[in-house]
C-alpha atoms as a PDB file:
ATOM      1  CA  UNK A   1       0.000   0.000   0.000  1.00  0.00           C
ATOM      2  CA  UNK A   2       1.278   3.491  -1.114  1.00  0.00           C
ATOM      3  CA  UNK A   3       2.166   5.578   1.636  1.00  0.00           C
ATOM      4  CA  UNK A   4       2.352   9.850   1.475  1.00  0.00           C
ATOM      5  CA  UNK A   5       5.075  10.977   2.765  1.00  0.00           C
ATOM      6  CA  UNK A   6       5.583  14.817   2.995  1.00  0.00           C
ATOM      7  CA  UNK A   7       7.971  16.673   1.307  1.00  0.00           C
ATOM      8  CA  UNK A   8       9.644  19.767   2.012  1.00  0.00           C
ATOM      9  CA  UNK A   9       9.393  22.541  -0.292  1.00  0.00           C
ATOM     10  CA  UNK A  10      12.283  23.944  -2.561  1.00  0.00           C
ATOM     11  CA  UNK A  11      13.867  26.954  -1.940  1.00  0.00           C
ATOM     12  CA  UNK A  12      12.099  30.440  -1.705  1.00  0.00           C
ATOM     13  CA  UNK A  13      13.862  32.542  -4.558  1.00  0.00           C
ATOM     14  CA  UNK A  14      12.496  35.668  -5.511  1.00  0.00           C
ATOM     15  CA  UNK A  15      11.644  35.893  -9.459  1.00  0.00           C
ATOM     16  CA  UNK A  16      13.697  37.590 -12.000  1.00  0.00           C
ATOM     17  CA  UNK A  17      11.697  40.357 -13.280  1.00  0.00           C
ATOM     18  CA  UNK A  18      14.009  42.120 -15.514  1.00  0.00           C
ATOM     19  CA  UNK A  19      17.579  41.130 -16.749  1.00  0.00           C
ATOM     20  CA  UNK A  20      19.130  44.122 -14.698  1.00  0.00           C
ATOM     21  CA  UNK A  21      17.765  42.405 -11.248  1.00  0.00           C
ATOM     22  CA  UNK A  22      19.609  38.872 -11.985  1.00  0.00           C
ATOM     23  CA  UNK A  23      21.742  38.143  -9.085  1.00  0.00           C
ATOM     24  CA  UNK A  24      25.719  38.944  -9.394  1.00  0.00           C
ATOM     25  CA  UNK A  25      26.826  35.810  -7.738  1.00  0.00           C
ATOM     26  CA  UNK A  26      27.735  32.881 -10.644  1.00  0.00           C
ATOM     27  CA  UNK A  27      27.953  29.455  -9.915  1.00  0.00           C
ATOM     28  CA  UNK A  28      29.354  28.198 -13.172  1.00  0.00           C
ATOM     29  CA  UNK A  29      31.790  30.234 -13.661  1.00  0.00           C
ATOM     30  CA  UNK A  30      34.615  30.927 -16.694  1.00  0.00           C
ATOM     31  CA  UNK A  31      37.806  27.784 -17.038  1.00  0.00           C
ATOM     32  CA  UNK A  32      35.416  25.839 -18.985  1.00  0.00           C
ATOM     33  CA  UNK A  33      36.513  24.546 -22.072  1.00  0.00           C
ATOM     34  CA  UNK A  34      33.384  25.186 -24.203  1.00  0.00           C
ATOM     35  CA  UNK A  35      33.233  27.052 -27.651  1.00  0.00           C
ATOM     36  CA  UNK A  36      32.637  30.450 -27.254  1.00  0.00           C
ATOM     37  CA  UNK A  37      29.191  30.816 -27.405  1.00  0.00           C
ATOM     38  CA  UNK A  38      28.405  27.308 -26.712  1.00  0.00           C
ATOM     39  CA  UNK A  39      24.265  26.918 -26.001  1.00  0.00           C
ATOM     40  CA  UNK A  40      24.895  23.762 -23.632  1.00  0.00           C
ATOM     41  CA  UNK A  41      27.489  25.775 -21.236  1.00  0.00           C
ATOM     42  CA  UNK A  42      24.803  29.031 -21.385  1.00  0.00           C
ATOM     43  CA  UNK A  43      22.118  26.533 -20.066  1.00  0.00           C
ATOM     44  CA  UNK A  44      24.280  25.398 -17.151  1.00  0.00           C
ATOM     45  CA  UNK A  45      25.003  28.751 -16.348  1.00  0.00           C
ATOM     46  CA  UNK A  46      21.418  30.144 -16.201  1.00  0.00           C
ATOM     47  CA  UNK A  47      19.942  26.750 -14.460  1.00  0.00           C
ATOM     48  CA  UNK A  48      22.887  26.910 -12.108  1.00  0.00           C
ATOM     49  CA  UNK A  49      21.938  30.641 -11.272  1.00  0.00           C
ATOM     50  CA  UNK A  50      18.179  29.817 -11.339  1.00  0.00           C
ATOM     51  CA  UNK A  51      18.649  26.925  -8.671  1.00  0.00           C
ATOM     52  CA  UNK A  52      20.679  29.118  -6.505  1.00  0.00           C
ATOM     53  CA  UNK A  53      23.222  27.985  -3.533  1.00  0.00           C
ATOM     54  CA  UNK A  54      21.854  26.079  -1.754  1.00  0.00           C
ATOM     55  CA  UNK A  55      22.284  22.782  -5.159  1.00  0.00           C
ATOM     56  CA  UNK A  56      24.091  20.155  -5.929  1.00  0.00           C
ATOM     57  CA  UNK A  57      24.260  19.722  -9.418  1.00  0.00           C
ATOM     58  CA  UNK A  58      24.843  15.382 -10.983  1.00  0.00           C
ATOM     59  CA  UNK A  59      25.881  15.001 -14.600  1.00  0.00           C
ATOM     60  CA  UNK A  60      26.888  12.095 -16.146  1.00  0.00           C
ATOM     61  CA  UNK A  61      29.221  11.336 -19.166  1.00  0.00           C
ATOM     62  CA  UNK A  62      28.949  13.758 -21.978  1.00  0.00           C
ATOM     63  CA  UNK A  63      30.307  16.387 -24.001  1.00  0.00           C
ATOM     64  CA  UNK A  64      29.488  18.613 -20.968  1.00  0.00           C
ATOM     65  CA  UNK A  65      31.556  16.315 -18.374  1.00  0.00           C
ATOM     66  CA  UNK A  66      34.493  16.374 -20.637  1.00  0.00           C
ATOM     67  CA  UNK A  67      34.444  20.510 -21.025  1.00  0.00           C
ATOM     68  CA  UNK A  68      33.807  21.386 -17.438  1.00  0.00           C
ATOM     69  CA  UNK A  69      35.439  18.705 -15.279  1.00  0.00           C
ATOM     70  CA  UNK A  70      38.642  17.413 -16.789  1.00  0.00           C
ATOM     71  CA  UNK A  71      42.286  17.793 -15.459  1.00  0.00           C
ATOM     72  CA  UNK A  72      41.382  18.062 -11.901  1.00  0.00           C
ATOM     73  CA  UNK A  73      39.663  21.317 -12.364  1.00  0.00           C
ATOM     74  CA  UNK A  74      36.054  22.221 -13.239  1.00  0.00           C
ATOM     75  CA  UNK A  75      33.758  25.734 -13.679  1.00  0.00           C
ATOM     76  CA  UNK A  76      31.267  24.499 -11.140  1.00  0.00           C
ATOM     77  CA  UNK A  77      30.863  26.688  -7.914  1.00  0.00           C
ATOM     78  CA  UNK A  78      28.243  24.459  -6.714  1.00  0.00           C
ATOM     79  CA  UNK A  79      28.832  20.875  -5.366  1.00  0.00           C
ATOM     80  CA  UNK A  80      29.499  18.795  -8.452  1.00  0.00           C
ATOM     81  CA  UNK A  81      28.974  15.138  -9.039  1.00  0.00           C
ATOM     82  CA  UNK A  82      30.042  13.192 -11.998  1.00  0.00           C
ATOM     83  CA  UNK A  83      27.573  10.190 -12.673  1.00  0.00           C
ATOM     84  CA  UNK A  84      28.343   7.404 -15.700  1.00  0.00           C
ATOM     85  CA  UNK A  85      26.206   7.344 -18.364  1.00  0.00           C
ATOM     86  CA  UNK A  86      22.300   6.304 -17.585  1.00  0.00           C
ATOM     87  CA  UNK A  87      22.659   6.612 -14.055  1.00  0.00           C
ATOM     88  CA  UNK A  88      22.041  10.194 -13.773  1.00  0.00           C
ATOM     89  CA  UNK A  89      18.137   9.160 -12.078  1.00  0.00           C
ATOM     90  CA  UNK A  90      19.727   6.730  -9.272  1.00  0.00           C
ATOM     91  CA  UNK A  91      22.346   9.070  -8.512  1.00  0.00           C
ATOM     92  CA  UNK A  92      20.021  11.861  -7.907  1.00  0.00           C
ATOM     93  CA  UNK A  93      17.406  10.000  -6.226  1.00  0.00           C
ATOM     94  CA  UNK A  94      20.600   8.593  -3.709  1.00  0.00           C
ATOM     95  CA  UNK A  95      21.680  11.902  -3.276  1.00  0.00           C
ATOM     96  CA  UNK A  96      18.451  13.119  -1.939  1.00  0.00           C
ATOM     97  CA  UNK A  97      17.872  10.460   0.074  1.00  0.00           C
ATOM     98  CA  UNK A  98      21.135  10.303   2.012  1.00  0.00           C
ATOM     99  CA  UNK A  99      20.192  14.621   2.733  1.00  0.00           C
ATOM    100  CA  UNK A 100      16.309  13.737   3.866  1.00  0.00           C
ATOM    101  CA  UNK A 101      18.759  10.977   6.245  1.00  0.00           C
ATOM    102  CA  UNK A 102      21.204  12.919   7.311  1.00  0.00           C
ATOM    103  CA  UNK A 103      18.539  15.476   8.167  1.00  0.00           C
ATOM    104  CA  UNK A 104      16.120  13.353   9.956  1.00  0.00           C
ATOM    105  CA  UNK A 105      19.309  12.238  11.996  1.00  0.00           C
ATOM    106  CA  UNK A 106      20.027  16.231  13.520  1.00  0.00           C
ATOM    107  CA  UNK A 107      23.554  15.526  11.324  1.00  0.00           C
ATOM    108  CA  UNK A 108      22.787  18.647   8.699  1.00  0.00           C
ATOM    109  CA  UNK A 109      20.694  21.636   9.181  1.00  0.00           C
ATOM    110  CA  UNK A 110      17.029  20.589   8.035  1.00  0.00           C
ATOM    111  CA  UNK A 111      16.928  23.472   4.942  1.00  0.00           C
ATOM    112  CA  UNK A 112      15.701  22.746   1.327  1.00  0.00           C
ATOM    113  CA  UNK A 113      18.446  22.254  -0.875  1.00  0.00           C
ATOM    114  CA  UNK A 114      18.053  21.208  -4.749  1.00  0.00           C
ATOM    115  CA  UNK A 115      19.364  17.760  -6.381  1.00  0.00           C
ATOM    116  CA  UNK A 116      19.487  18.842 -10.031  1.00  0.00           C
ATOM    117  CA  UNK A 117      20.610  15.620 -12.439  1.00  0.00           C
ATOM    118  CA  UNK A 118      21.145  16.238 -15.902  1.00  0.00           C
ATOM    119  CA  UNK A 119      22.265  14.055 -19.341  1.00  0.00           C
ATOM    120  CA  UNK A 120      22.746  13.904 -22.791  1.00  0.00           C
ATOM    121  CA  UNK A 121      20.596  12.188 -25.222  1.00  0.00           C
ATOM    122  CA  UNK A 122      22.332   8.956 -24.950  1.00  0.00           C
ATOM    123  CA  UNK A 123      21.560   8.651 -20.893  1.00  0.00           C
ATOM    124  CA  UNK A 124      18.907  10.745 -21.248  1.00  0.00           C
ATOM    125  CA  UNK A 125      17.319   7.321 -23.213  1.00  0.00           C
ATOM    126  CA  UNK A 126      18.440   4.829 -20.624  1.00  0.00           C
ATOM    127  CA  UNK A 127      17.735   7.438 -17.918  1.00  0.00           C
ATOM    128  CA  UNK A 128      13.852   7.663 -19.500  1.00  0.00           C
ATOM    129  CA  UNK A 129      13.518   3.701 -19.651  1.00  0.00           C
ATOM    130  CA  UNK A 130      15.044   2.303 -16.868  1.00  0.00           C
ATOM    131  CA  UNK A 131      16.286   4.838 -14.277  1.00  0.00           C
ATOM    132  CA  UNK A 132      13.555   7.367 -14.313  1.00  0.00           C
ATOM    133  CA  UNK A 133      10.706   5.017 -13.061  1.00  0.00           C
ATOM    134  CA  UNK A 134      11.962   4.940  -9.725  1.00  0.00           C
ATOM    135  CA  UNK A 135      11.135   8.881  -9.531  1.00  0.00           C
ATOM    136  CA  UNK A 136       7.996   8.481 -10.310  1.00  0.00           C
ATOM    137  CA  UNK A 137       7.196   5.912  -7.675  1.00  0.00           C
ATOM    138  CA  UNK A 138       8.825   7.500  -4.857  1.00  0.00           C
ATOM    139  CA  UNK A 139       7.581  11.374  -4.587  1.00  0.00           C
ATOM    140  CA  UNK A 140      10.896  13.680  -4.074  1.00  0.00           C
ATOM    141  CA  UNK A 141      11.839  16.839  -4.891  1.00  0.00           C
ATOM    142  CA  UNK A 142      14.809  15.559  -7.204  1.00  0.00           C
ATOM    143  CA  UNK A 143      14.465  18.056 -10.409  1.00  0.00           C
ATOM    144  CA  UNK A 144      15.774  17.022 -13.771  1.00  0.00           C
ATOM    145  CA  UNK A 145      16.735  18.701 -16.997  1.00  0.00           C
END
């Protein structure tokens, strides 16, 4: 029998209402090795400023891994975790789990704080078949792009 279980809400940012009101504060930042112009590193940069602090951001293998995270030295400000390919969905649904844990436990202050996983289109199919179901059985707050 399905139980509910409740969830805690995301974090409370204020809206951007204008491009002039965006926040200064980056957390992808410039060392990445990424054409100039490069759509994929753009998107990281806005979700990564959209999800704020308080994130921890799983990617597994891709062209994105390779440009940001190579040579023991990455653009990420945010916690980063590199996940191989298909597993982005596990990773992300561990990772929150271990935080509601840790939480529940008094070890870690009990604040919302983001799980964002994200893939290319090769995990992003294995991700939709096989590792995505368990997300949808188990309600979390575990966003993915």
């Amino acid at each position: 029998m399905a139980t509910y279980t409740q969830i805690d809400p995301t974090q409370q940012l204020d809206p951007f209402k204008s491009v002039k009101k965006l926040p200064l504060e980056e957390y992808f930042t410039s060392g990445h090795r990424t054409c100039q112009g490069c759509e994929s590193a753009l998107v990281m940069k806005m979700m990564a400023k959209a999800a704020g602090p308080r994130t921890i951001v799983l990617g597994s293998t891709g062209c994105m891994y390779v440009a940001n995270t190579t040579y023991y030295s990455t653009s990420w400000v945010l916690p980063w975790m590199h996940t191989q390919l298909g597993s982005s969905g596990s990773a992300a649904l561990g990772t929150s789990a271990a935080l509601k844990s840790l939480m529940r436990k008094g070890k870690m202050k009990n604040e919302p704080i983001n799980v964002i996983a994200f893939c290319g289109d090769g995990g992003g199919r294995i991700w939709a078949s096989e590792q995505f179901q368990p997300l949808l059985r188990i309600r979390t707050t575990t966003a993915s792009f």
